[in-house]
N, C-alpha and C. Protein backbone atom coordinates (compact mmCIF):
# COMPACT_ATOMS: atom_id res chain seq x y z
N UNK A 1 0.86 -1.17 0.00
CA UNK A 1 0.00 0.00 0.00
C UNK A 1 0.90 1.23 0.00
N UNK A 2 0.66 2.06 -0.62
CA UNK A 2 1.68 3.12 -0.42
C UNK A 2 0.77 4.50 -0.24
N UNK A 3 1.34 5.74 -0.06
CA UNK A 3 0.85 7.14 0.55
C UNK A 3 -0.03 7.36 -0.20
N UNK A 4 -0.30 7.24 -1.65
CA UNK A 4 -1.38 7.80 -2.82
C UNK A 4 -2.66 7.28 -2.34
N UNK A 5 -2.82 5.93 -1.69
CA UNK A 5 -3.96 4.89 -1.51
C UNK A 5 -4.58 5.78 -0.01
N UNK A 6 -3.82 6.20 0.79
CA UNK A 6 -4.44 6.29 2.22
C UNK A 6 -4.06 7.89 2.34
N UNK A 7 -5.56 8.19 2.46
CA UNK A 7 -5.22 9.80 2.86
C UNK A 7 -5.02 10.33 4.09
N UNK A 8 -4.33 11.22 4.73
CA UNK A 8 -3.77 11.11 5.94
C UNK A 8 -3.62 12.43 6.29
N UNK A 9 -3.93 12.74 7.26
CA UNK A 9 -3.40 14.40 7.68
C UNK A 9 -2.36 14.39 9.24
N UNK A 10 -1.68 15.62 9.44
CA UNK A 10 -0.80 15.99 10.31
C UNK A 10 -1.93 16.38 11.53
N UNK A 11 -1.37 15.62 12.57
CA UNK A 11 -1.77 16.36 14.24
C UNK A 11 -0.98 15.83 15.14
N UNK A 12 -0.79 16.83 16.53
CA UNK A 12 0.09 16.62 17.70
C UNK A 12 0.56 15.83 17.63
N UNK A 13 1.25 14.85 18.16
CA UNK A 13 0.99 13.42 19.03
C UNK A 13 -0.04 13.62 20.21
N UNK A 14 0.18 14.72 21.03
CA UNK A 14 -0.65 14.98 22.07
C UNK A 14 -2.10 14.81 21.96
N UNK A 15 -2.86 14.95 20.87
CA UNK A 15 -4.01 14.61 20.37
C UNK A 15 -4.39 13.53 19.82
N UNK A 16 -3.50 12.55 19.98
CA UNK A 16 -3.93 10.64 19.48
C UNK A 16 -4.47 10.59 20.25
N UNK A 17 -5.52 10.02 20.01
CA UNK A 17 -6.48 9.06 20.96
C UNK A 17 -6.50 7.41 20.57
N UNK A 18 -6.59 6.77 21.62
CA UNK A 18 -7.04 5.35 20.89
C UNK A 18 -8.63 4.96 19.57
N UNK A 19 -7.81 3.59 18.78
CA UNK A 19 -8.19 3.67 17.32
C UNK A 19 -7.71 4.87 16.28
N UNK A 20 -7.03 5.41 16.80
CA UNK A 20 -6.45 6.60 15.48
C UNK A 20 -5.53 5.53 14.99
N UNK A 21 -5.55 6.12 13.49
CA UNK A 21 -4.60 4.88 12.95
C UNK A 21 -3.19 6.22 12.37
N UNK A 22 -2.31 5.53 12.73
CA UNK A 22 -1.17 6.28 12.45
C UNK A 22 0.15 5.70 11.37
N UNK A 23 0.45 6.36 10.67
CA UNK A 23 0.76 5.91 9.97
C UNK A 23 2.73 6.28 9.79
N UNK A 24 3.07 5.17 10.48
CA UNK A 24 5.03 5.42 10.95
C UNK A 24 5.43 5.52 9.71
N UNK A 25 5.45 4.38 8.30
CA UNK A 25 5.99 4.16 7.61
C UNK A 25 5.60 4.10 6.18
N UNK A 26 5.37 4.95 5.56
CA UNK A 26 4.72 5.09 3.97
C UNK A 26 3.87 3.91 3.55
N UNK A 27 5.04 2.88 3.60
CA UNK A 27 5.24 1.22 3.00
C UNK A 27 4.59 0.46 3.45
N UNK A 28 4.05 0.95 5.02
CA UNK A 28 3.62 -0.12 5.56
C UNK A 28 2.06 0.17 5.95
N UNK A 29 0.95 -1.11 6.66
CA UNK A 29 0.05 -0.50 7.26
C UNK A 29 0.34 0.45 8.41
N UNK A 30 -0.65 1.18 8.74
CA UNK A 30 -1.05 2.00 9.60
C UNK A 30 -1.10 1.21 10.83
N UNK A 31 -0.46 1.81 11.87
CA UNK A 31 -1.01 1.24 13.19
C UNK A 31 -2.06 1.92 14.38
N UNK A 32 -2.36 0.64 14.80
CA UNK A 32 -4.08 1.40 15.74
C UNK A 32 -3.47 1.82 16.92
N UNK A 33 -3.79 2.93 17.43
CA UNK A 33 -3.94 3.19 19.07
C UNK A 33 -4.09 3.01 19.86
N UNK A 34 -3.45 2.05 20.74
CA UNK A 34 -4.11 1.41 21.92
C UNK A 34 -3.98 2.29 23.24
N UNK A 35 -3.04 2.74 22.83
CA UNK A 35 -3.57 3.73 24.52
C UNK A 35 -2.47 4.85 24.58
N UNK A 36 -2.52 5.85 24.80
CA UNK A 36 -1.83 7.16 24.78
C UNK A 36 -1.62 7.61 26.31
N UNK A 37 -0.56 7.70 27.06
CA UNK A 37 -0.16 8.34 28.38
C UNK A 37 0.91 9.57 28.33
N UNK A 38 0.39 10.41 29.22
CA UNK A 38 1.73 11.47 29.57
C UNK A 38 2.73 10.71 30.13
N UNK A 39 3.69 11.00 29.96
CA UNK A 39 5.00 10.93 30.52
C UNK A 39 5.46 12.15 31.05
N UNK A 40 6.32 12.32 32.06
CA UNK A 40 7.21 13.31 32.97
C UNK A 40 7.53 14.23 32.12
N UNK A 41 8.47 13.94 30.72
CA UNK A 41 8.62 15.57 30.59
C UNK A 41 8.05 16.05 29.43
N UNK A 42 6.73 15.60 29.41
CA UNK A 42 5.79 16.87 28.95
C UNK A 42 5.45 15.80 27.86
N UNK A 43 5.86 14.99 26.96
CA UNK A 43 5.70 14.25 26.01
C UNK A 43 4.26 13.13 26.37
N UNK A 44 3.84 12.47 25.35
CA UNK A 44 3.16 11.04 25.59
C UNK A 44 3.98 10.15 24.99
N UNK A 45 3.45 9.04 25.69
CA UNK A 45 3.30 7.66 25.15
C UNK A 45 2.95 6.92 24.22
N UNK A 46 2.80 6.48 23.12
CA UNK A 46 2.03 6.38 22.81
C UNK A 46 1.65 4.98 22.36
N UNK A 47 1.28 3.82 22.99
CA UNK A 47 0.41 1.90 22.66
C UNK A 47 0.29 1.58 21.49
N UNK A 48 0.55 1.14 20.97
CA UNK A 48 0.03 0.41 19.02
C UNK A 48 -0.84 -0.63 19.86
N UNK A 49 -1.86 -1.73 18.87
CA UNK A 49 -2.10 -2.68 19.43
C UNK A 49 -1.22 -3.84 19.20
N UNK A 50 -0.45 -3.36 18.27
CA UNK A 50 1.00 -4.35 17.66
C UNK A 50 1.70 -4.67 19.50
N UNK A 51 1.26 -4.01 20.47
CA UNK A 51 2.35 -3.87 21.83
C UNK A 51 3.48 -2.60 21.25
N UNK A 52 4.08 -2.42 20.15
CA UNK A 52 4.85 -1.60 20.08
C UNK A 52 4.59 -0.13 21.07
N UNK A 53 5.47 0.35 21.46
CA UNK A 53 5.64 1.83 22.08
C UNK A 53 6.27 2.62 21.99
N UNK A 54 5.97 3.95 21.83
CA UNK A 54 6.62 5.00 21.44
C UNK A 54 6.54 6.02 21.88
N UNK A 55 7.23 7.04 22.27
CA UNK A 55 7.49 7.95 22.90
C UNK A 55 7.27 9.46 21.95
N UNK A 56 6.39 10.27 22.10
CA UNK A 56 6.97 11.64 21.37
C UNK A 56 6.79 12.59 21.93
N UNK A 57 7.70 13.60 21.57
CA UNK A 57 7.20 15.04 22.18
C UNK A 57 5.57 15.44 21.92
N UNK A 58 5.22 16.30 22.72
CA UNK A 58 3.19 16.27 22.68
C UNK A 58 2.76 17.00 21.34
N UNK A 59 3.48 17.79 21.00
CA UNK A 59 3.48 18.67 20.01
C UNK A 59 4.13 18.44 18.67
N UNK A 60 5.09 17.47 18.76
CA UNK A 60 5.00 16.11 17.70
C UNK A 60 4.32 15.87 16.92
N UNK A 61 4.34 16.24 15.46
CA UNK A 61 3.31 15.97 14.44
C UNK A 61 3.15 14.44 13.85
N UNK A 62 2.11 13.73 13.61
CA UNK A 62 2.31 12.34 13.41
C UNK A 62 1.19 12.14 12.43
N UNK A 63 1.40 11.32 11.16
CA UNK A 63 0.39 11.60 10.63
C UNK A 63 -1.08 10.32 10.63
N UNK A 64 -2.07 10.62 10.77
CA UNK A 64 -3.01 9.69 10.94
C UNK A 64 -4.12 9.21 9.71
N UNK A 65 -4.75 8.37 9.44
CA UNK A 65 -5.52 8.37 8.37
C UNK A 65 -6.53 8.98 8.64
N UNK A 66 -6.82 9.98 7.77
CA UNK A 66 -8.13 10.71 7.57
C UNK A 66 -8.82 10.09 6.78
N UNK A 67 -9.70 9.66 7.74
CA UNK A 67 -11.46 8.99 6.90
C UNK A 67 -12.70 9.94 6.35
């Protein structure tokens, strides 16, 4: 699947919520949201349901599929 197929727009990280599908890698699927936490310095967390985790600043742009 590549970027032309899935339309996608820019927001925070701070504004993921779970089920946002986000999209790390052009090439690849999108991953779902499983759960978003603050962390200490100012950043979130942020759950795939893959278990993967990731860390970003809150203000961190990440891009998600727009439905």
């Amino acid at each position: 699947m590549n970027e032309s197929t899935i339309r996608t727009e820019h927001i925070a990280a701070g504004s993921l919520m779970r089920n946002d599908r986000v999209v790390i890698d052009a090439d690849e699927l999108p991953y779902l949201v499983d759960a978003v936490a603050d962390i200490p310095d100012g950043g979130v967390r942020v759950t795939y349901s893959s278990g993967d985790a990731v860390e970003y600043a809150a203000g961190e742009q990440v891009a998600v599929v727009d439905c």
